[in-house]
PDB file of N, CA and C in Angstrom:
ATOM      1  N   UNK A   1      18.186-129.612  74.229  1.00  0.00           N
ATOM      2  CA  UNK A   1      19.345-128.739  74.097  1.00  0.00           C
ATOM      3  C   UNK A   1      20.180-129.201  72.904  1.00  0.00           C
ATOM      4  N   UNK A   2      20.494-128.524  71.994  1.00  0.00           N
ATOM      5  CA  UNK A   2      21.644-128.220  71.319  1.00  0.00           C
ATOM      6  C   UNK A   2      23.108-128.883  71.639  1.00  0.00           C
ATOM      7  N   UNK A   3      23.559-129.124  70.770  1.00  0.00           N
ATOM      8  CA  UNK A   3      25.116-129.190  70.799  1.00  0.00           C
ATOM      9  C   UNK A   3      25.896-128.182  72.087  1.00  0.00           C
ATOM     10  N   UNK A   4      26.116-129.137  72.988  1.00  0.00           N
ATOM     11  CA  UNK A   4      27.038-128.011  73.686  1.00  0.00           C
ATOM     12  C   UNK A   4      28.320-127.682  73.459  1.00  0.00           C
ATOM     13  N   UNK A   5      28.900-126.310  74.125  1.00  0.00           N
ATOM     14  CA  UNK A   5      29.568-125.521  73.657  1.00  0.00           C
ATOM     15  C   UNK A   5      31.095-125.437  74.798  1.00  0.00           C
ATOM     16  N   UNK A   6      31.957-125.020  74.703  1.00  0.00           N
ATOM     17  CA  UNK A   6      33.011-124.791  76.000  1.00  0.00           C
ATOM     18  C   UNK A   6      32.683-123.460  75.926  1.00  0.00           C
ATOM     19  N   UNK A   7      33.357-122.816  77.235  1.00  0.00           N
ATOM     20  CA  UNK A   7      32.802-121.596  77.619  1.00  0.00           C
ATOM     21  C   UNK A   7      34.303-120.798  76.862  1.00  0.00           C
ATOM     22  N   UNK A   8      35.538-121.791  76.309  1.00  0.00           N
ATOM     23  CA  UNK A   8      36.276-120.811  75.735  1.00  0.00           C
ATOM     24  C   UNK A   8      35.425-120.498  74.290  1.00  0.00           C
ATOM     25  N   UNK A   9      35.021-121.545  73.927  1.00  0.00           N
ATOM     26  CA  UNK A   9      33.791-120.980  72.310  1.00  0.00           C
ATOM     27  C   UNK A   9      32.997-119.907  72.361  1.00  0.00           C
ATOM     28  N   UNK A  10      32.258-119.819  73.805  1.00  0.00           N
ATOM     29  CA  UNK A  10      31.516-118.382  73.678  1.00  0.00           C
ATOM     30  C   UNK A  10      31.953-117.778  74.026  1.00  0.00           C
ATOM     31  N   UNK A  11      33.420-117.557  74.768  1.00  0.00           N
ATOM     32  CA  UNK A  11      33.992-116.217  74.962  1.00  0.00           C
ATOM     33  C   UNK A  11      34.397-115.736  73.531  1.00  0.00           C
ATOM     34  N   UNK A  12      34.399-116.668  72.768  1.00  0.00           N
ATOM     35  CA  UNK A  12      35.207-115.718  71.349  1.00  0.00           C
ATOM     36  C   UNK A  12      34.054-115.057  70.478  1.00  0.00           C
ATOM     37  N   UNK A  13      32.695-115.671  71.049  1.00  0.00           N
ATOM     38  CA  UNK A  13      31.703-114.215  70.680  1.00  0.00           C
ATOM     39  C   UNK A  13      31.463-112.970  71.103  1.00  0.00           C
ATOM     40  N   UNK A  14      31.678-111.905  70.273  1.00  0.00           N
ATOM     41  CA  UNK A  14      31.811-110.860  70.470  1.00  0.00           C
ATOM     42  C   UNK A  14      30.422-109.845  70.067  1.00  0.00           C
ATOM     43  N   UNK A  15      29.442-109.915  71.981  1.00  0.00           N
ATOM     44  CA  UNK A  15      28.440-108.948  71.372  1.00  0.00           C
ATOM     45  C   UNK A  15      27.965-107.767  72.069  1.00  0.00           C
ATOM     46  N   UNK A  16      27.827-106.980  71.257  1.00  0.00           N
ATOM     47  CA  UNK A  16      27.924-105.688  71.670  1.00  0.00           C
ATOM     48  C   UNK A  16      26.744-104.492  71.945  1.00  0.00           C
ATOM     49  N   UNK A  17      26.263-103.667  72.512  1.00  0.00           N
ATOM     50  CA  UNK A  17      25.006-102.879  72.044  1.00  0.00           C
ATOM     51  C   UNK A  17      25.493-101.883  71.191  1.00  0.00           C
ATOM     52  N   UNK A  18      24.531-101.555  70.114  1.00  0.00           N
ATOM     53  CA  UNK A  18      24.805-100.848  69.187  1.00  0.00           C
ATOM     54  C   UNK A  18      23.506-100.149  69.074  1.00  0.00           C
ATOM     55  N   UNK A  19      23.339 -98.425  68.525  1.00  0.00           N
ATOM     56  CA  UNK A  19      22.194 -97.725  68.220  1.00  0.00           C
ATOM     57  C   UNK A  19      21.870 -97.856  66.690  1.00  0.00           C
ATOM     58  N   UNK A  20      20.826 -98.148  66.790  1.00  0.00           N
ATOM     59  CA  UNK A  20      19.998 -97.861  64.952  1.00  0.00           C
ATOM     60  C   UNK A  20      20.079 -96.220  64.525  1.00  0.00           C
ATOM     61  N   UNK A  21      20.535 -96.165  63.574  1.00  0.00           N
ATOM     62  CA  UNK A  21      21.038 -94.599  63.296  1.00  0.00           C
ATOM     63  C   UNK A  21      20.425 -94.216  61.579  1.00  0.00           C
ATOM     64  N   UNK A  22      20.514 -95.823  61.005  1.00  0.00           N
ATOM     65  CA  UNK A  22      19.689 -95.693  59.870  1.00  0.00           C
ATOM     66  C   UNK A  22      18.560 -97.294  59.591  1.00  0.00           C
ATOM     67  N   UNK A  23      17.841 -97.092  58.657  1.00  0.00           N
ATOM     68  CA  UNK A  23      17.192 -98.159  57.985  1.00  0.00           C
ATOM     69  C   UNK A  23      16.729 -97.759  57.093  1.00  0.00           C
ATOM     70  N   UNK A  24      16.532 -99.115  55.907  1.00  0.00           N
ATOM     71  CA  UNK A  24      15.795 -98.758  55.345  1.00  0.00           C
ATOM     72  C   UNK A  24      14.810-100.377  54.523  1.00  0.00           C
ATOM     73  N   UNK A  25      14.735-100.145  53.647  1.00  0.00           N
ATOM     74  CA  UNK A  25      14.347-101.865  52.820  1.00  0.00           C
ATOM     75  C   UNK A  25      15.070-101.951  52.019  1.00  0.00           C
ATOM     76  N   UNK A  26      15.317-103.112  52.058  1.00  0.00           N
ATOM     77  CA  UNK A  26      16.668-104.081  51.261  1.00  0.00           C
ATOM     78  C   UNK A  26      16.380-104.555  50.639  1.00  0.00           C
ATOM     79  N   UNK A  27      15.407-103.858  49.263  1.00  0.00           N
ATOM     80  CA  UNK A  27      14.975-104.796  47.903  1.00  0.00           C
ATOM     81  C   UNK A  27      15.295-105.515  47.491  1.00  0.00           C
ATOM     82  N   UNK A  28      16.472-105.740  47.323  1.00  0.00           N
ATOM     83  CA  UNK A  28      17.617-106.546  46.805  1.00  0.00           C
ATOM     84  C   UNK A  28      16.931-108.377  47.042  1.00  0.00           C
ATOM     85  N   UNK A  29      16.701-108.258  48.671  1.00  0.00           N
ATOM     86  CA  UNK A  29      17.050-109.028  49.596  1.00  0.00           C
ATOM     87  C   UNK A  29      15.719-110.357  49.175  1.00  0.00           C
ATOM     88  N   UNK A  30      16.286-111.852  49.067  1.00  0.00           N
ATOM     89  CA  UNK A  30      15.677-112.643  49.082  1.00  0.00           C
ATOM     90  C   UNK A  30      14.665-112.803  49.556  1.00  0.00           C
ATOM     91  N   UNK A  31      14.507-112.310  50.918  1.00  0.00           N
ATOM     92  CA  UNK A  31      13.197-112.118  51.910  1.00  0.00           C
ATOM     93  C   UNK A  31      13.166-111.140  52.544  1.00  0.00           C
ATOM     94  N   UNK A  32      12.361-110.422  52.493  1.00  0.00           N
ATOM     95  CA  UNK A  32      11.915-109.227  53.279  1.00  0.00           C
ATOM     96  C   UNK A  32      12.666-109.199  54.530  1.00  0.00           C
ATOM     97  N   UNK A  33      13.522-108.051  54.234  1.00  0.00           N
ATOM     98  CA  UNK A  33      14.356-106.945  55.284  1.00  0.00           C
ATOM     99  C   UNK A  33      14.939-106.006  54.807  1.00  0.00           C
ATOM    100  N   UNK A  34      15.468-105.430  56.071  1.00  0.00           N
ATOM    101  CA  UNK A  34      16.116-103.856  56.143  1.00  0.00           C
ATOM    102  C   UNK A  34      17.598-104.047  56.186  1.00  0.00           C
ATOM    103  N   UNK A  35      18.018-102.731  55.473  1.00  0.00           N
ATOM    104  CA  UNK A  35      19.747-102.340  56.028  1.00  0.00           C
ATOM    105  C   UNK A  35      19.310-101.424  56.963  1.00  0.00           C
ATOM    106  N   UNK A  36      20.600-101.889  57.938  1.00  0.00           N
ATOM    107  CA  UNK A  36      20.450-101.011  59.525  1.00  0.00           C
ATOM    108  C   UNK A  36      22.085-100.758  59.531  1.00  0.00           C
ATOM    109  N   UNK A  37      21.933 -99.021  60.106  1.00  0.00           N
ATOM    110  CA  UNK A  37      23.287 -98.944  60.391  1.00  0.00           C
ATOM    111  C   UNK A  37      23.372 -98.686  61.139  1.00  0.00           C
ATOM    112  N   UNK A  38      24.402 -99.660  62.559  1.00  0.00           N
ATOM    113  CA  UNK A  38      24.134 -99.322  63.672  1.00  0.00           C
ATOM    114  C   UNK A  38      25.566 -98.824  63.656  1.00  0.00           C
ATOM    115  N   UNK A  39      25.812 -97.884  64.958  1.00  0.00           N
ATOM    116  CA  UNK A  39      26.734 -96.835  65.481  1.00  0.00           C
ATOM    117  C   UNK A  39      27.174 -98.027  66.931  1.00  0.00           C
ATOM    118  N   UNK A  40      28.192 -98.502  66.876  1.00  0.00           N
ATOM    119  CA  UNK A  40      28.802 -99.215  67.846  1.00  0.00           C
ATOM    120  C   UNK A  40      29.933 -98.724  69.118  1.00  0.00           C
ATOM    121  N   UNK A  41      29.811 -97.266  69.238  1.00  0.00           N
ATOM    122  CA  UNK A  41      31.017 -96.466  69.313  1.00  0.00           C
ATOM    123  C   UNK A  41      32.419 -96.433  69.311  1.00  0.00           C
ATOM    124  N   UNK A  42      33.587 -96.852  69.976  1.00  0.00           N
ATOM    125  CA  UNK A  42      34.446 -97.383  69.669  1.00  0.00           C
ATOM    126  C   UNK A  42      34.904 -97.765  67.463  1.00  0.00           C
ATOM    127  N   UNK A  43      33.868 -99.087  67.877  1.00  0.00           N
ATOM    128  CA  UNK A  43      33.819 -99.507  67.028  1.00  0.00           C
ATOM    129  C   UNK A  43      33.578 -99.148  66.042  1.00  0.00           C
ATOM    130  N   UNK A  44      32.811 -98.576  65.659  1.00  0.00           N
ATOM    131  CA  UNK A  44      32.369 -97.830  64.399  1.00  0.00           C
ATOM    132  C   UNK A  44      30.652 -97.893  63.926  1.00  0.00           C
ATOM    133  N   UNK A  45      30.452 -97.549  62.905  1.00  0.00           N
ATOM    134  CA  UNK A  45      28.961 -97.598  62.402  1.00  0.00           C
ATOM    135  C   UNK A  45      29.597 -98.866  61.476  1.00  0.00           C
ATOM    136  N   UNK A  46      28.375 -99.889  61.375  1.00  0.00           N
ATOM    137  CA  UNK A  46      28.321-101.462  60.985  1.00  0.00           C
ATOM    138  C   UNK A  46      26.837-101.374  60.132  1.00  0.00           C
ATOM    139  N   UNK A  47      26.794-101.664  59.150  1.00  0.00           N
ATOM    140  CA  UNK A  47      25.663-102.710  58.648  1.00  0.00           C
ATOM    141  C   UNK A  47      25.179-103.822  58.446  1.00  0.00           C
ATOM    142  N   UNK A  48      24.237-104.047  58.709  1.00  0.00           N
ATOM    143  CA  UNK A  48      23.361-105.082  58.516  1.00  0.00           C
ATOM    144  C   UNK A  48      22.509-105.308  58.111  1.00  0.00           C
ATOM    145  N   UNK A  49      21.788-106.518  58.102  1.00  0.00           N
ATOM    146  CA  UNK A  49      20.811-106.968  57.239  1.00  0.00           C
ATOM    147  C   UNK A  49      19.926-107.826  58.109  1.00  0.00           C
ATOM    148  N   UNK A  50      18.655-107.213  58.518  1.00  0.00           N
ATOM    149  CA  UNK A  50      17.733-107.760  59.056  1.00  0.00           C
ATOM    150  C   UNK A  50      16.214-108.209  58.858  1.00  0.00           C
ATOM    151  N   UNK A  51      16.022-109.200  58.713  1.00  0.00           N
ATOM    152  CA  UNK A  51      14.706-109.612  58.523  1.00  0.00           C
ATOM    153  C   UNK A  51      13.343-109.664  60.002  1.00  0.00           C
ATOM    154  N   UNK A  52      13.559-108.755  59.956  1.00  0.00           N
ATOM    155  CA  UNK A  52      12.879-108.082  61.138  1.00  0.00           C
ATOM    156  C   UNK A  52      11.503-107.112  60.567  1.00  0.00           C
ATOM    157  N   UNK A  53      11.041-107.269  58.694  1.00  0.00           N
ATOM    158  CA  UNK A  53       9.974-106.703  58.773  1.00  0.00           C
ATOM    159  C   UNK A  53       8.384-106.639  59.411  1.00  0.00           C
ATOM    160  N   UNK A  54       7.920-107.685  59.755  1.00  0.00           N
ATOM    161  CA  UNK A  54       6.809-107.966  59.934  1.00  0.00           C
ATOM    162  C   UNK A  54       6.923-107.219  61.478  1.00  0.00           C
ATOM    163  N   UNK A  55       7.503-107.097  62.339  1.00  0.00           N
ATOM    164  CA  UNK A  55       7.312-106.757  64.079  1.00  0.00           C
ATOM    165  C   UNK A  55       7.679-104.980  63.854  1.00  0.00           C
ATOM    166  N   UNK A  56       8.504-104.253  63.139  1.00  0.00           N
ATOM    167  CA  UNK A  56       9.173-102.955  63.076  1.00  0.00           C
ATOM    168  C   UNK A  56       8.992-102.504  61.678  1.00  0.00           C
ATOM    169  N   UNK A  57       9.085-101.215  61.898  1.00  0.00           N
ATOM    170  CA  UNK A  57       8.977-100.428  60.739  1.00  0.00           C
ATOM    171  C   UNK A  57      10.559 -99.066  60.878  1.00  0.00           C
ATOM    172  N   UNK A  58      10.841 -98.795  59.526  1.00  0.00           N
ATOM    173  CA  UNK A  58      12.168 -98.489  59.866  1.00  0.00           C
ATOM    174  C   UNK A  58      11.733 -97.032  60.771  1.00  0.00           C
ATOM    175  N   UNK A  59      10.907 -96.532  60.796  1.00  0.00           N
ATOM    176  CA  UNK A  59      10.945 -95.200  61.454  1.00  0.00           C
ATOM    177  C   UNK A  59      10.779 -95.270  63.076  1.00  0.00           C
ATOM    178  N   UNK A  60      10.557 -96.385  63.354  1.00  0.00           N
ATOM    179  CA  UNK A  60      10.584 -97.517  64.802  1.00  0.00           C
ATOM    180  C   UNK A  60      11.715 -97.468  65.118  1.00  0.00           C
ATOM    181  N   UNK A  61      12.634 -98.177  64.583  1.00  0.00           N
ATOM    182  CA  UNK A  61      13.921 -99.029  64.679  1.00  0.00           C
ATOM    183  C   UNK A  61      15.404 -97.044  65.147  1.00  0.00           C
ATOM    184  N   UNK A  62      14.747 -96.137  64.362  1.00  0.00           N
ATOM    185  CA  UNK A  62      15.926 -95.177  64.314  1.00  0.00           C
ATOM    186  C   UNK A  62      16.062 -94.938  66.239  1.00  0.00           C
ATOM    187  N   UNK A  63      16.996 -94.711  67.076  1.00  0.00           N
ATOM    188  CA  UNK A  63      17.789 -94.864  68.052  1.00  0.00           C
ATOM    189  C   UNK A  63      17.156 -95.791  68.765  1.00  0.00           C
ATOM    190  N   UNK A  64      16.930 -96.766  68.517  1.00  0.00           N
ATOM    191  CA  UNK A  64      16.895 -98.264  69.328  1.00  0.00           C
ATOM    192  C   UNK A  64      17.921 -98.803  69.401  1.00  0.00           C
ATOM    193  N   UNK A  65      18.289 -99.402  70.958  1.00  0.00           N
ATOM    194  CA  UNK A  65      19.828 -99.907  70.900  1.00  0.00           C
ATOM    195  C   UNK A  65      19.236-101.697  70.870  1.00  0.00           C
ATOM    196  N   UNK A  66      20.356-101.926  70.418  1.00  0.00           N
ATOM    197  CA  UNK A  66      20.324-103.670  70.109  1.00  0.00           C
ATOM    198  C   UNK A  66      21.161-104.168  70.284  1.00  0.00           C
ATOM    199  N   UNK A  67      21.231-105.713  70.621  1.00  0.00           N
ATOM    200  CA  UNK A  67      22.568-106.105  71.058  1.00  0.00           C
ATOM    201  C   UNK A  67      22.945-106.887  69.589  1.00  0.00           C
ATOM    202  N   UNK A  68      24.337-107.084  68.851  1.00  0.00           N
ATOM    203  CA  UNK A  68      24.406-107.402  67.860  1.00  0.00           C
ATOM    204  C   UNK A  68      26.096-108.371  67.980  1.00  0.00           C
ATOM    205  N   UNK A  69      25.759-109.411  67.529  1.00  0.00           N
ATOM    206  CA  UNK A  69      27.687-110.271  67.407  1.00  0.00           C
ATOM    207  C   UNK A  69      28.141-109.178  66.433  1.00  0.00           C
ATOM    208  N   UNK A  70      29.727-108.814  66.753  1.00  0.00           N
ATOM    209  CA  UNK A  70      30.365-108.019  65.905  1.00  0.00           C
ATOM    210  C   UNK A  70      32.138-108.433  64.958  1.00  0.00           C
ATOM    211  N   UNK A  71      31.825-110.042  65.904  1.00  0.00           N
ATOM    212  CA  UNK A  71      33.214-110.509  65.326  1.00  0.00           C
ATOM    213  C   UNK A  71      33.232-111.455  63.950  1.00  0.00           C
ATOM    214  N   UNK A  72      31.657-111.719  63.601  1.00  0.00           N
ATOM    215  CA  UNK A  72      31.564-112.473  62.463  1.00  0.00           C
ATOM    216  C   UNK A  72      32.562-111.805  60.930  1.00  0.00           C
ATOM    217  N   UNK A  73      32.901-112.419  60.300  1.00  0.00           N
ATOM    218  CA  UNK A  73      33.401-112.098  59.134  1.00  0.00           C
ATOM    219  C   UNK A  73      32.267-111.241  58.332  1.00  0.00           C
ATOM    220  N   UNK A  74      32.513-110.548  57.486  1.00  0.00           N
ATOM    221  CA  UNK A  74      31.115-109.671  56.694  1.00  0.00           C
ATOM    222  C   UNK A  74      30.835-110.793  55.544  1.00  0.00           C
ATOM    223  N   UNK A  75      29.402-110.620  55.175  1.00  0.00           N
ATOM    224  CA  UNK A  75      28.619-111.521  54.902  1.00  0.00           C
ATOM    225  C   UNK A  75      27.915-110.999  53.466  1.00  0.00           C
ATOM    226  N   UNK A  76      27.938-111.611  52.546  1.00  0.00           N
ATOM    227  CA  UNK A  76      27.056-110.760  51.269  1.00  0.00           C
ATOM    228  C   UNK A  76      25.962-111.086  51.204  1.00  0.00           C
ATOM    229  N   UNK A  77      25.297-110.359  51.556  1.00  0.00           N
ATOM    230  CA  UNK A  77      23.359-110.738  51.120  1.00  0.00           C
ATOM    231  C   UNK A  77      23.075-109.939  49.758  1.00  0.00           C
ATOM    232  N   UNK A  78      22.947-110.342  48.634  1.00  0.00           N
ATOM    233  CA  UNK A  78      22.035-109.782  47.480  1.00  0.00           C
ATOM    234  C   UNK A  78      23.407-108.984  47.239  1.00  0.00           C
ATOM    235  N   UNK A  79      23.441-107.761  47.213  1.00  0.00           N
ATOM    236  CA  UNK A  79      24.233-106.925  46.704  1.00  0.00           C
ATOM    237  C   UNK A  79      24.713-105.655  47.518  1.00  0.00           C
ATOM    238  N   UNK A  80      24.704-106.586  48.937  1.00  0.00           N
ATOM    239  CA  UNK A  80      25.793-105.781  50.451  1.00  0.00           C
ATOM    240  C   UNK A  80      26.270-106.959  51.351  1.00  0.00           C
ATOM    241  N   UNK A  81      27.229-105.964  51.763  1.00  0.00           N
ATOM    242  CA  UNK A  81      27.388-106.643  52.756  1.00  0.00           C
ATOM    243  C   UNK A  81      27.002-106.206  54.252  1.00  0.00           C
ATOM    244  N   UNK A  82      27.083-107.640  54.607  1.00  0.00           N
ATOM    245  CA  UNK A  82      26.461-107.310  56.465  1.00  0.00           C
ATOM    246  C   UNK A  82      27.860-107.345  57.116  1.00  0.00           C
ATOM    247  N   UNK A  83      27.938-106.493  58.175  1.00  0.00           N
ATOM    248  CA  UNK A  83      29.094-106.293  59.009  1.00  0.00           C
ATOM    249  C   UNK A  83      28.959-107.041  60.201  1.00  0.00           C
ATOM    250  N   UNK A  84      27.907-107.083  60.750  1.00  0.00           N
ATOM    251  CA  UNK A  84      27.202-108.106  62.046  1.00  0.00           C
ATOM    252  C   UNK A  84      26.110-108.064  61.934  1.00  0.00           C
ATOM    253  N   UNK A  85      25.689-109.249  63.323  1.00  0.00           N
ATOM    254  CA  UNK A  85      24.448-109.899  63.048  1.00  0.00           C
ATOM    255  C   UNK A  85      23.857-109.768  64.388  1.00  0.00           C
ATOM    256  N   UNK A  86      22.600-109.158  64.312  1.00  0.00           N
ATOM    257  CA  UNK A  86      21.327-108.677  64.871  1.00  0.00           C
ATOM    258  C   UNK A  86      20.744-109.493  65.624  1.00  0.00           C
ATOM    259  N   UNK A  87      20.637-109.744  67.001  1.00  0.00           N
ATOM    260  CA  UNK A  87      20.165-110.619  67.780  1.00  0.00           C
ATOM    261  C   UNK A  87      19.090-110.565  68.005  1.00  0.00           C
ATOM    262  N   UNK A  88      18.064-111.495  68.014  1.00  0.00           N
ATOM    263  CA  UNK A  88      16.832-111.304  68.269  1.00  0.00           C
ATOM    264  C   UNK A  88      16.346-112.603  68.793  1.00  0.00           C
ATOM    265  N   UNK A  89      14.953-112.793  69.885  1.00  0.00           N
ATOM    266  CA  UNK A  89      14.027-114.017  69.786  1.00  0.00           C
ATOM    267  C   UNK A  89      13.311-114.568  68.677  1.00  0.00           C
ATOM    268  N   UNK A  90      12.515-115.800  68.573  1.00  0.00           N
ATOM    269  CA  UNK A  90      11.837-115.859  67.755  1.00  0.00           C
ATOM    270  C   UNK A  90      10.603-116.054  67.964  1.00  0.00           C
ATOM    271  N   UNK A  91       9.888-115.245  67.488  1.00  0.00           N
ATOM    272  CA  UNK A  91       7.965-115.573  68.117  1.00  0.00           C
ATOM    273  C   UNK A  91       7.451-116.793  67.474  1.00  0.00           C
ATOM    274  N   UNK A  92       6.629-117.232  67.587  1.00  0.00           N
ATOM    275  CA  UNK A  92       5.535-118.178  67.415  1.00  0.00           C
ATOM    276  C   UNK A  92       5.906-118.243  65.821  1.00  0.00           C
ATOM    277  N   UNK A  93       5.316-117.243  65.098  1.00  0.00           N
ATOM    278  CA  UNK A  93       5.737-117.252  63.637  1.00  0.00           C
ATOM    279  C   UNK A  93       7.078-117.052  63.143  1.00  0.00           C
ATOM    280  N   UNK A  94       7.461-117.654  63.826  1.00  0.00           N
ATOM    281  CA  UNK A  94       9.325-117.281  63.476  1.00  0.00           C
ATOM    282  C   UNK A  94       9.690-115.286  62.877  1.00  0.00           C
ATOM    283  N   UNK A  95       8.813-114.455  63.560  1.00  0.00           N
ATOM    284  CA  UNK A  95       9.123-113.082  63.696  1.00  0.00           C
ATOM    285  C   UNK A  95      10.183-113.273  64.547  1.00  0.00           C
ATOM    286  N   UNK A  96      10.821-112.282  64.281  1.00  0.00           N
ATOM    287  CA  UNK A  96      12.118-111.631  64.807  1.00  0.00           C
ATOM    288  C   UNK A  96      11.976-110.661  66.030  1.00  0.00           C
ATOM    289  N   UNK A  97      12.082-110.772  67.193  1.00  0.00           N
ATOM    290  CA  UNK A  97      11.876-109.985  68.272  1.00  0.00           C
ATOM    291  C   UNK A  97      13.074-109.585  68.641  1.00  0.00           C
ATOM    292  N   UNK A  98      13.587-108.002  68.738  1.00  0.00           N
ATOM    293  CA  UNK A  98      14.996-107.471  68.688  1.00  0.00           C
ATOM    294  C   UNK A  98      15.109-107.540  70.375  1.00  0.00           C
ATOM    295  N   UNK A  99      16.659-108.125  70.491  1.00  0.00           N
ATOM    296  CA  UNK A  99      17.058-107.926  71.720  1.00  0.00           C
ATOM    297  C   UNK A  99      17.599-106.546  72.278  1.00  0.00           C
ATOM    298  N   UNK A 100      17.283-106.288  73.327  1.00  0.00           N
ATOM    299  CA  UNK A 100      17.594-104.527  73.935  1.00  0.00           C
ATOM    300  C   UNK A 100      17.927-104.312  75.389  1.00  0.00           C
ATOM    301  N   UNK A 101      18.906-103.794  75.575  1.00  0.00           N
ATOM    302  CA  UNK A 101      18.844-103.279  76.608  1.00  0.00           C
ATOM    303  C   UNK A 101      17.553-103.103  77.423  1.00  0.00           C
ATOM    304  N   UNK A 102      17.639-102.773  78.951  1.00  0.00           N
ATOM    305  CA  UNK A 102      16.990-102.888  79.867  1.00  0.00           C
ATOM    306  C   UNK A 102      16.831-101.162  80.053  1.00  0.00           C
ATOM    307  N   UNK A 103      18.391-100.824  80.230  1.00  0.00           N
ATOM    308  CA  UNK A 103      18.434 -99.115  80.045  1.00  0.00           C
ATOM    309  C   UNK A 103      19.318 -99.005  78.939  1.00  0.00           C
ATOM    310  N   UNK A 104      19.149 -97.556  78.728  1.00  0.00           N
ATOM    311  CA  UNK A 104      20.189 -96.970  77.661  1.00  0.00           C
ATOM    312  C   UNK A 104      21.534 -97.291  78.188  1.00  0.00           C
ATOM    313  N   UNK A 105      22.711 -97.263  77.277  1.00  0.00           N
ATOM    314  CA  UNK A 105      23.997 -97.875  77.568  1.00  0.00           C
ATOM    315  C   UNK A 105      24.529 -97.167  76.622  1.00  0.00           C
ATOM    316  N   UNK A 106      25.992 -97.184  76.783  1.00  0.00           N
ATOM    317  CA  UNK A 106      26.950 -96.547  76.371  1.00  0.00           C
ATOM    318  C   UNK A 106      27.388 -97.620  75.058  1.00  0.00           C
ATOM    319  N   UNK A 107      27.031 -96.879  73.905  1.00  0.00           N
ATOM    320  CA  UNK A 107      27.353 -97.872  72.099  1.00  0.00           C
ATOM    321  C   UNK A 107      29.070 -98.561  72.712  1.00  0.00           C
ATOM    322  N   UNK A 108      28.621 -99.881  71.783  1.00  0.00           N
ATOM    323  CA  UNK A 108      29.946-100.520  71.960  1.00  0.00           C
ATOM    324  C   UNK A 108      29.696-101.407  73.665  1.00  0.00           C
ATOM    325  N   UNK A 109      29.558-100.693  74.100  1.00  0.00           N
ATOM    326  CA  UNK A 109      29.811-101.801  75.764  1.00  0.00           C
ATOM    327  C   UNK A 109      29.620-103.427  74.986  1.00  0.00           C
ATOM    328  N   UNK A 110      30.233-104.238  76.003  1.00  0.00           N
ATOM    329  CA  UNK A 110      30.115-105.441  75.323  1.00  0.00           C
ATOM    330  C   UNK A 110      28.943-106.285  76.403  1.00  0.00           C
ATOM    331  N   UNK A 111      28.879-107.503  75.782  1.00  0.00           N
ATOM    332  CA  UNK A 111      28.099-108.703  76.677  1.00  0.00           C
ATOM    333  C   UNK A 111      28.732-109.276  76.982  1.00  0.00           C
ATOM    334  N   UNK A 112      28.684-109.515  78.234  1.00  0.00           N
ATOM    335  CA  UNK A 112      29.887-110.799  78.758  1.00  0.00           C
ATOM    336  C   UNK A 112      28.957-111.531  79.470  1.00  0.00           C
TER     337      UNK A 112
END
C-alpha cells in the first residue's frame, strides 16, 4: 500500500459520472490519445485528454458514461487544456481500462 491518506483528503476529491459526447485524436499529444468532451450536467461539458488508445476507438467511447475527478485545476497537454481527469484501471500492459457505471446515471451525480 501506498502512502496513506485521511478521509478529510479524499473527501476533497471530487468525482463525478460524466457522458462522452465527443472524441477525437490529439495529435498534438506526446503519446497517443484522444480529446473527450464529456457533458457533466450541472456542471458543464469538460475536456480531456486521454490515453486510452489502444482498448477504444473514438466511435466506441461517444455516450459512454465515465467516472472522471472534476476538481483538479486544468492542465495543458501539447496545445489544450484538460478540464478533468479520466479514471480508469490499468491492464497488464499499462492499457487504460475506463471506469463506468454499473447502470446509466444521471451526468454530474457524484462518488462518494
Amino acid at each position: 500500500m501506498q502512502n496513506q491518506i485521511s478521509w478529510q483528503d479524499f473527501a476533497k476529491v471530487e468525482m463525478r459520472i460524466g457522458t462522452i459526447i465527443a472524441a477525437e485524436p490529439f495529435e498534438e499529444a506526446r503519446n497517443p490519445a484522444f480529446v473527450l468532451q464529456i457533458d457533466f450536467g450541472e456542471l458543464g461539458i469538460k475536456k480531456s485528454s486521454a490515453q486510452i488508445t489502444t482498448l477504444y476507438e473514438t466511435d466506441d467511447l461517444i455516450g459512454k458514461q465515465i467516472v472522471a475527478v472534476v476538481n483538479f485545476p486544468p492542465k495543458q497537454i501539447a496545445n489544450r487544456m484538460s478540464e478533468c481527469l479520466v479514471l480508469g484501471g490499468l491492464g497488464d500492459d499499462k492499457d487504460v481500462i475506463l471506469i463506468q457505471p454499473e447502470r446509466q446515471v444521471e451526468n454530474g451525480t457524484r462518488i462518494g
